[in-house]
PDB file of N, CA and C in Angstrom:
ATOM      1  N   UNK A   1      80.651   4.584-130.513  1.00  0.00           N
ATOM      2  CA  UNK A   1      81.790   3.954-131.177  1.00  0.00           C
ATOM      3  C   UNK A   1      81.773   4.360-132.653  1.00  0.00           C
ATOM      4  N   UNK A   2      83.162   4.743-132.823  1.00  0.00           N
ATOM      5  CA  UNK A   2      82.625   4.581-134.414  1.00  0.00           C
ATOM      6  C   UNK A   2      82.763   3.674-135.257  1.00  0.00           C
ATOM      7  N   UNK A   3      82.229   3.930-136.705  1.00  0.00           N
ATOM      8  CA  UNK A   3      82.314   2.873-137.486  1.00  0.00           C
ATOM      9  C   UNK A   3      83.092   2.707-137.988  1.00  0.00           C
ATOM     10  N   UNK A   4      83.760   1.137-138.565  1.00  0.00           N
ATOM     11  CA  UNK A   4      84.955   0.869-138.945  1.00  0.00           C
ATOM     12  C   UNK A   4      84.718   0.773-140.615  1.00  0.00           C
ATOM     13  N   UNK A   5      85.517   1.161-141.359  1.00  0.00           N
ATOM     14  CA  UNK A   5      85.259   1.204-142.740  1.00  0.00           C
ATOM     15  C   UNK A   5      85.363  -0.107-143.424  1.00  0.00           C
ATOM     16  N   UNK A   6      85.056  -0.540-144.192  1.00  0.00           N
ATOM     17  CA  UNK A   6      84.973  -1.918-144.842  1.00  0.00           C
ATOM     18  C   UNK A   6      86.775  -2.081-145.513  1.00  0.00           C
ATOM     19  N   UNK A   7      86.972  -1.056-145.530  1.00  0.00           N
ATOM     20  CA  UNK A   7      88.876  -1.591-145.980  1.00  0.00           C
ATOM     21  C   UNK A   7      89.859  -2.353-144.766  1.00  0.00           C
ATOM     22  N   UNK A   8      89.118  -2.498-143.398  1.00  0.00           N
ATOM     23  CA  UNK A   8      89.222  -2.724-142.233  1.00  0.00           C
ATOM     24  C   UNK A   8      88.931  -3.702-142.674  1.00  0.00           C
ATOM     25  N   UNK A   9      88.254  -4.777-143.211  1.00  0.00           N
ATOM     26  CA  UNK A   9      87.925  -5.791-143.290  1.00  0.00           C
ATOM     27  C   UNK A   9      88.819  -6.929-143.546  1.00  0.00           C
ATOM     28  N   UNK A  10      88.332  -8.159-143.320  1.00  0.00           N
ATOM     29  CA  UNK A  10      89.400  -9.326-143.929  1.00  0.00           C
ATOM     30  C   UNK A  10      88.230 -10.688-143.852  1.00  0.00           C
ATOM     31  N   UNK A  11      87.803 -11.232-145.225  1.00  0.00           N
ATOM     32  CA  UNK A  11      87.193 -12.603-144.829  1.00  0.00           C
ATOM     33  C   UNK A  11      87.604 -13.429-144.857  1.00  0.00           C
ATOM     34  N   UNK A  12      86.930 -14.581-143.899  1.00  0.00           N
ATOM     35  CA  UNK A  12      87.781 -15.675-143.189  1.00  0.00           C
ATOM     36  C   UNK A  12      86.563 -16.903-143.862  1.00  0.00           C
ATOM     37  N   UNK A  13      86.585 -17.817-143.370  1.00  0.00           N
ATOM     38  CA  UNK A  13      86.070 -19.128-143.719  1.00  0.00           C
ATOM     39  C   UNK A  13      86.000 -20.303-142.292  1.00  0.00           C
ATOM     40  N   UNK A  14      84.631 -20.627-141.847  1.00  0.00           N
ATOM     41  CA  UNK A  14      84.748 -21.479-140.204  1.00  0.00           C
ATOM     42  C   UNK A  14      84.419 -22.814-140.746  1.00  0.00           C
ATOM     43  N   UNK A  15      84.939 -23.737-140.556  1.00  0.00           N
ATOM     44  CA  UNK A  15      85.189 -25.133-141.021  1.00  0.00           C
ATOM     45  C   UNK A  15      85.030 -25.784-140.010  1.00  0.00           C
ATOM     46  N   UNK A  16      83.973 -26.247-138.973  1.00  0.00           N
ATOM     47  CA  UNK A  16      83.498 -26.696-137.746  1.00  0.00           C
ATOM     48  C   UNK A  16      84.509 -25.750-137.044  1.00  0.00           C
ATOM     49  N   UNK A  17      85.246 -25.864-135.781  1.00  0.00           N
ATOM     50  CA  UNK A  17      86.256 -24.707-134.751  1.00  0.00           C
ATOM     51  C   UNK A  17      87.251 -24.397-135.287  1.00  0.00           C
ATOM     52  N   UNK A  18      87.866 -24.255-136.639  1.00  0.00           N
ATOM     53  CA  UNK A  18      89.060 -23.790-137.245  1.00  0.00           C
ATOM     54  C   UNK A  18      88.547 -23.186-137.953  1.00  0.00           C
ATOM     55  N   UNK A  19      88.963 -21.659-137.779  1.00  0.00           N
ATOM     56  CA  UNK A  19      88.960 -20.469-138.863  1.00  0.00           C
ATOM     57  C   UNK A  19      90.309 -19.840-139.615  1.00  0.00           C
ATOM     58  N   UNK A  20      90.121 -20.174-141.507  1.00  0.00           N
ATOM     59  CA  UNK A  20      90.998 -20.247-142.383  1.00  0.00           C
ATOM     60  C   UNK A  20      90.578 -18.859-142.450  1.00  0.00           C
ATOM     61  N   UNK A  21      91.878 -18.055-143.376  1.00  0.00           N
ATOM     62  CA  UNK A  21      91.652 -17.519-144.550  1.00  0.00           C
ATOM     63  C   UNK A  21      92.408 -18.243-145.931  1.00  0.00           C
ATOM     64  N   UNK A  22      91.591 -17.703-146.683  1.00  0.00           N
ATOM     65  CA  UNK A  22      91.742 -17.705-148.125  1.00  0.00           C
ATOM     66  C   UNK A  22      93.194 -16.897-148.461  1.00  0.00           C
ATOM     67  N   UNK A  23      93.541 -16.284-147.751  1.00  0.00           N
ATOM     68  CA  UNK A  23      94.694 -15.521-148.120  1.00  0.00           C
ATOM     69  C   UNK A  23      95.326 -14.820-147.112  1.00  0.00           C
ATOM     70  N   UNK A  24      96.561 -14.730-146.573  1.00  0.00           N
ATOM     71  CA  UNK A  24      96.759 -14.111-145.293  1.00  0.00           C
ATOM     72  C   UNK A  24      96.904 -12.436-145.804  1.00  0.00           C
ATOM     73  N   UNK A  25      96.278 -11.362-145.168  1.00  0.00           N
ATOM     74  CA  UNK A  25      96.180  -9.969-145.442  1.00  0.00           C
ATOM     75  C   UNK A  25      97.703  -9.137-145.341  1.00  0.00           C
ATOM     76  N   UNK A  26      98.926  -9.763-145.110  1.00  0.00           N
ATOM     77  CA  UNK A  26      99.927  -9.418-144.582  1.00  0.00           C
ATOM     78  C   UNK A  26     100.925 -10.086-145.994  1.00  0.00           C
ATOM     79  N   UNK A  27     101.475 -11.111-145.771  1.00  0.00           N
ATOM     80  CA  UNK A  27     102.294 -11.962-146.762  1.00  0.00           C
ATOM     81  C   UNK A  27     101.722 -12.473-148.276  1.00  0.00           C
ATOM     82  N   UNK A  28     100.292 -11.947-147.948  1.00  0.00           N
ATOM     83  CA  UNK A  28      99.438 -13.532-148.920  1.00  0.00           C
ATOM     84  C   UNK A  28      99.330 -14.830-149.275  1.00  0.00           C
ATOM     85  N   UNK A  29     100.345 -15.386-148.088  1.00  0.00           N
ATOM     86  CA  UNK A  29      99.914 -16.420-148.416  1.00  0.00           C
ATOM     87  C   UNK A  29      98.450 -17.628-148.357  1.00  0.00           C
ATOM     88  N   UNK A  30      98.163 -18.443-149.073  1.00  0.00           N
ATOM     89  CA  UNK A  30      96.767 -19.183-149.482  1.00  0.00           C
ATOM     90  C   UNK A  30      96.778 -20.273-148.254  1.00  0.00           C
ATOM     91  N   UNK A  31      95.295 -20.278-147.878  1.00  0.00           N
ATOM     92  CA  UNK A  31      94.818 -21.286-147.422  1.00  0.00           C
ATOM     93  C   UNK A  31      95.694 -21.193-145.490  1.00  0.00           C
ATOM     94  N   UNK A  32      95.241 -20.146-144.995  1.00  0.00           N
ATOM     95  CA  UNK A  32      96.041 -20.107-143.721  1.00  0.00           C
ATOM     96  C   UNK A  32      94.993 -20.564-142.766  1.00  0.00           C
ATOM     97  N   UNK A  33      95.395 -21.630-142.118  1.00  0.00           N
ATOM     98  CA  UNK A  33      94.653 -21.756-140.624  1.00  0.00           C
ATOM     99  C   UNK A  33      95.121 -21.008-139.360  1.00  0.00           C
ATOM    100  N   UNK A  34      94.398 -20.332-139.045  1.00  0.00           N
ATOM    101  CA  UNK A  34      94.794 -19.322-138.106  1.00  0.00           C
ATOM    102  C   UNK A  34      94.526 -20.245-136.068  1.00  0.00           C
ATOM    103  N   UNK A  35      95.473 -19.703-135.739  1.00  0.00           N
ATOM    104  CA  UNK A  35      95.499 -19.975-134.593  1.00  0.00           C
ATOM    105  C   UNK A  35      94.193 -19.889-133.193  1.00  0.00           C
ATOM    106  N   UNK A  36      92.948 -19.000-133.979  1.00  0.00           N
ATOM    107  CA  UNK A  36      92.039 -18.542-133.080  1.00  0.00           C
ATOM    108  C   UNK A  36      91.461 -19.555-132.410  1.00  0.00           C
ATOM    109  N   UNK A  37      91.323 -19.765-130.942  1.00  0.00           N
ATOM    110  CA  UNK A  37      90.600 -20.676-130.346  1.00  0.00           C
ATOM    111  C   UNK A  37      88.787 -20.242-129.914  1.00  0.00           C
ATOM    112  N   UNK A  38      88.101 -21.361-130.162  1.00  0.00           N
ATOM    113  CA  UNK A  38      86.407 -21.091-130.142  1.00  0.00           C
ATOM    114  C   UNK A  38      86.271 -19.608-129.009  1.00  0.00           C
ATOM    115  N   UNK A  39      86.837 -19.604-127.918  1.00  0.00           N
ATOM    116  CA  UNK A  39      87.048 -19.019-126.760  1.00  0.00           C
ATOM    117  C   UNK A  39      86.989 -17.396-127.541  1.00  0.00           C
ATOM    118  N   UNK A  40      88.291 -17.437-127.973  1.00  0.00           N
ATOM    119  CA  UNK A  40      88.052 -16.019-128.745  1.00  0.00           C
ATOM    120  C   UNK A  40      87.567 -15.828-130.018  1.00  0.00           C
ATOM    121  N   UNK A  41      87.127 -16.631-130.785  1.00  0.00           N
ATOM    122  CA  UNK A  41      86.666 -16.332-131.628  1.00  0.00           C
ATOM    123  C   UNK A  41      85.192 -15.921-131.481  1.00  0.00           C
ATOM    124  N   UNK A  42      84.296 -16.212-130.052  1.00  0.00           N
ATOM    125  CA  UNK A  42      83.475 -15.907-129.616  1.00  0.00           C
ATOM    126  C   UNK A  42      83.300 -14.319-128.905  1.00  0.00           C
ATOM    127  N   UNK A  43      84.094 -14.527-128.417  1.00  0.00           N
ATOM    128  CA  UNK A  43      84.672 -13.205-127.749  1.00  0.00           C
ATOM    129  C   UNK A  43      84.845 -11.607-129.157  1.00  0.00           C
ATOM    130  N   UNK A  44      85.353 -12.163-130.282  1.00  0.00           N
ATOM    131  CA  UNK A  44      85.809 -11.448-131.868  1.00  0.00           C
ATOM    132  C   UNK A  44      83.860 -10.913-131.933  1.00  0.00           C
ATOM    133  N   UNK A  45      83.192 -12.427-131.634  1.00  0.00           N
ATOM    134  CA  UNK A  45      81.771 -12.040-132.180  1.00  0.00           C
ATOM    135  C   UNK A  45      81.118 -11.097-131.552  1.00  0.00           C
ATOM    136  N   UNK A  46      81.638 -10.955-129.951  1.00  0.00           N
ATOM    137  CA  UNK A  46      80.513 -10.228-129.385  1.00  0.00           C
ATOM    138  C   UNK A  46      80.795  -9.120-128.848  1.00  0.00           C
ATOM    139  N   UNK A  47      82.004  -8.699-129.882  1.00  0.00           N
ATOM    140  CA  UNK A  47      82.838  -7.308-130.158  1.00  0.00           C
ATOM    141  C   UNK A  47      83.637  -6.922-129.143  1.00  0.00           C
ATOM    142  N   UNK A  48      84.327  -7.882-128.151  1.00  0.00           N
ATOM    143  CA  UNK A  48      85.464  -7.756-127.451  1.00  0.00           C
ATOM    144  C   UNK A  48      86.924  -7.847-128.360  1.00  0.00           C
ATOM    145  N   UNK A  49      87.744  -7.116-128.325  1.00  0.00           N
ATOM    146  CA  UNK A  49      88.609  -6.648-128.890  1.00  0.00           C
ATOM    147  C   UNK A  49      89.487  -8.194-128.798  1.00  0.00           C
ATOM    148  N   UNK A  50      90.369  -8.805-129.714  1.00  0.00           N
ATOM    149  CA  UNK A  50      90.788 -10.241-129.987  1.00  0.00           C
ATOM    150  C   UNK A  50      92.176  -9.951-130.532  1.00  0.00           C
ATOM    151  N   UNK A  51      93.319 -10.067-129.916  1.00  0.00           N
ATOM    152  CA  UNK A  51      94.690 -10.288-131.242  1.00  0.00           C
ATOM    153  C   UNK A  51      95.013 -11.577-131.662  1.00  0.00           C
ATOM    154  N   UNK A  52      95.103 -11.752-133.192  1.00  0.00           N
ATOM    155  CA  UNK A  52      95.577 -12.903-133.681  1.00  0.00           C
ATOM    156  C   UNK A  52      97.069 -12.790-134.524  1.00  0.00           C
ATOM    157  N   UNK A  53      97.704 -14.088-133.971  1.00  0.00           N
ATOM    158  CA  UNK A  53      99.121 -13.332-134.679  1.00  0.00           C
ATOM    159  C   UNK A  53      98.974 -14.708-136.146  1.00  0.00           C
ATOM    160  N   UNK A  54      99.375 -14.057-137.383  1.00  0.00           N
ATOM    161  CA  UNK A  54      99.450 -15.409-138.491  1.00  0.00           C
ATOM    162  C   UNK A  54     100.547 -16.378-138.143  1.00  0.00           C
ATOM    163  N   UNK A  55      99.959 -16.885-138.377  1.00  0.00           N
ATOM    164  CA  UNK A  55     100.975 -18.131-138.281  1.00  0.00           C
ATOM    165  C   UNK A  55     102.588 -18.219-139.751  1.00  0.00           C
ATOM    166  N   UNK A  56     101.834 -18.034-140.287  1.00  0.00           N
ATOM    167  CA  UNK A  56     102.347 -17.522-141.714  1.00  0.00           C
ATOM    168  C   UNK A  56     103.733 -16.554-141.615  1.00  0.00           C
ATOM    169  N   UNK A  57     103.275 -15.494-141.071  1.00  0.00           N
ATOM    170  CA  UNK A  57     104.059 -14.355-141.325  1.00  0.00           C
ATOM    171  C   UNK A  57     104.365 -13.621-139.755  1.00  0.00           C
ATOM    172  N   UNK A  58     103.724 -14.142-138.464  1.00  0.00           N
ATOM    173  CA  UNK A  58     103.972 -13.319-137.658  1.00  0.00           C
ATOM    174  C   UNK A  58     103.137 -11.912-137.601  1.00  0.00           C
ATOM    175  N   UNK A  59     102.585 -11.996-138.811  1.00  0.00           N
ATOM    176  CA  UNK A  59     101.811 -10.282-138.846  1.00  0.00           C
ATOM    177  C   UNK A  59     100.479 -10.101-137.544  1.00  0.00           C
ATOM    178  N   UNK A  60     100.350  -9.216-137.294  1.00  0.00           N
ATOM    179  CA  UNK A  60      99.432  -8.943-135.767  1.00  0.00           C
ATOM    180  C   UNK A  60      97.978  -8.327-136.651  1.00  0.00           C
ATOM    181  N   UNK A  61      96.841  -9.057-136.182  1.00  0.00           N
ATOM    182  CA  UNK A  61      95.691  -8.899-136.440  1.00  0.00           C
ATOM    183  C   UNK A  61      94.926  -8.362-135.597  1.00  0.00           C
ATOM    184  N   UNK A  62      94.248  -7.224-135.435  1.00  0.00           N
ATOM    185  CA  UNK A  62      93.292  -7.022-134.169  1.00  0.00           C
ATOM    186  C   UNK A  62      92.157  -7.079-134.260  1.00  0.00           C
ATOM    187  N   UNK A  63      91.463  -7.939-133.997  1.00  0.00           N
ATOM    188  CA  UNK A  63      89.820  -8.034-134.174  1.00  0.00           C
ATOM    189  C   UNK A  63      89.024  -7.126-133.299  1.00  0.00           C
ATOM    190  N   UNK A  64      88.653  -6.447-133.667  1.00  0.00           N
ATOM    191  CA  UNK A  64      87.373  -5.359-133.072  1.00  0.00           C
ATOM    192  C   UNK A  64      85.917  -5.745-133.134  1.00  0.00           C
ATOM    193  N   UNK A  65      85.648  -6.710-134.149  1.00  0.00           N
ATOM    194  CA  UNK A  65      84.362  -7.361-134.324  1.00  0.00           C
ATOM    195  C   UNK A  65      84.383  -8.507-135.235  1.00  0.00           C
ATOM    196  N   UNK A  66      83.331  -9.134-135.118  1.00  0.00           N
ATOM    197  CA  UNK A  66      83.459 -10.371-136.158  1.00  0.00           C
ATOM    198  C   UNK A  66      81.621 -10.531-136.454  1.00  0.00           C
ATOM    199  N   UNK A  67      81.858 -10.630-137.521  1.00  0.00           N
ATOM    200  CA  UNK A  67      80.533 -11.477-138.287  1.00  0.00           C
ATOM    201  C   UNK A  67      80.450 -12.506-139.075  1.00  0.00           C
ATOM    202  N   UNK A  68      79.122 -12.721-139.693  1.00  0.00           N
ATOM    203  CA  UNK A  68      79.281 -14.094-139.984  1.00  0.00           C
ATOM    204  C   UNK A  68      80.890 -14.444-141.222  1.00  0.00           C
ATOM    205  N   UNK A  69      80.418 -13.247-141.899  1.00  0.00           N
ATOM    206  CA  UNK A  69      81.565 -13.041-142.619  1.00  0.00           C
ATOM    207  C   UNK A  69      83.217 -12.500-142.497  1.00  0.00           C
ATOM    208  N   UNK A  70      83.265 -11.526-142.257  1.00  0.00           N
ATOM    209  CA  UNK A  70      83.996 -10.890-141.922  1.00  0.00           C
ATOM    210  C   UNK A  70      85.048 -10.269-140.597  1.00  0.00           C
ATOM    211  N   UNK A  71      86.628 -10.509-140.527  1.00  0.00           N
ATOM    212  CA  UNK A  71      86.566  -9.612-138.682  1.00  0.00           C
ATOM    213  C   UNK A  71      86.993  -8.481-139.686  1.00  0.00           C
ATOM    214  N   UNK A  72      86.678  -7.482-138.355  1.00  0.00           N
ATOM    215  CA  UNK A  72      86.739  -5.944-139.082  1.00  0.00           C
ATOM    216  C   UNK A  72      87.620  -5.792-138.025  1.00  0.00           C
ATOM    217  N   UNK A  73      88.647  -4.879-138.273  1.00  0.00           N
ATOM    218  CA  UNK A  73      89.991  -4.580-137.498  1.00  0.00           C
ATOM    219  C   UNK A  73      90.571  -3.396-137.618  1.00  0.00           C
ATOM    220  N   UNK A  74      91.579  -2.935-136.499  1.00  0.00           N
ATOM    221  CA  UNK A  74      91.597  -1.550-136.583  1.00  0.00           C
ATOM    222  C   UNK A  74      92.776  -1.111-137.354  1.00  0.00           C
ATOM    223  N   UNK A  75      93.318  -2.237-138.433  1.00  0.00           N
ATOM    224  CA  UNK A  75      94.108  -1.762-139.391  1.00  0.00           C
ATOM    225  C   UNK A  75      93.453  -1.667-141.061  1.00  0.00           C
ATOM    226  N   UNK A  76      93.791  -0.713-141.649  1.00  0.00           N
ATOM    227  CA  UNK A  76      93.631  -1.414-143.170  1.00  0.00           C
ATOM    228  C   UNK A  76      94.367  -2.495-144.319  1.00  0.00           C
ATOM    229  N   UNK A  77      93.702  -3.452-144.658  1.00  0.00           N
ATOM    230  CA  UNK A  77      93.623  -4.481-144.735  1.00  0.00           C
ATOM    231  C   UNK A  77      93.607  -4.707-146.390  1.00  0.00           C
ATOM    232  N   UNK A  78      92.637  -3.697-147.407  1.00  0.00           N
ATOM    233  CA  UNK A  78      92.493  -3.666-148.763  1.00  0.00           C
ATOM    234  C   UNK A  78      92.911  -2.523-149.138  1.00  0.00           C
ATOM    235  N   UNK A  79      92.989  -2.655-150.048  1.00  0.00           N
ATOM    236  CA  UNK A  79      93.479  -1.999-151.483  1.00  0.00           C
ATOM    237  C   UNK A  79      92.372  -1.074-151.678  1.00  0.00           C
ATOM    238  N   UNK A  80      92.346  -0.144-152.089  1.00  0.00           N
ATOM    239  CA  UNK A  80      91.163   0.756-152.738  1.00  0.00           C
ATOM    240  C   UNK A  80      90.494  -0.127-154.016  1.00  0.00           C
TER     241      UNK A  80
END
């Protein structure tokens, strides 16, 4: 497999079974609770491929992996 570059990235925040971001990667908007259920967000961890749509904006997220920090996805996500 190859490796996904860190601009792939997006960090999130787990607050007991609800995972926020700080900022949605699409619209920007602050403080988004995302729709992911424990089910897949488990599934994100153990690198089964996951779509999350924002709630926010409708924008399509694809999780390829997840860590403690970070899902890494097969779009780019940052800025240089």
């Amino acid at each position: 497999m190859n490796v996904i570059p860190f601009i792939n990235t997006w960090p999130y925040e787990k607050l007991f079974n609800d995972i926020y971001f700080q900022n949605c990667p699409f619209c920007v908007e602050e403080n988004v609770l995302t729709n992911i259920k424990k089910s897949e967000y488990e599934r994100a961890r153990e690198g089964i491929k996951t779509v999350v749509i924002m709630p926010c904006c409708r924008g399509k997220l694809t999780i390829l992996e997840a860590d403690d920090d970070y899902f890494w996805t097969d779009k780019r996500l940052r800025k240089d």
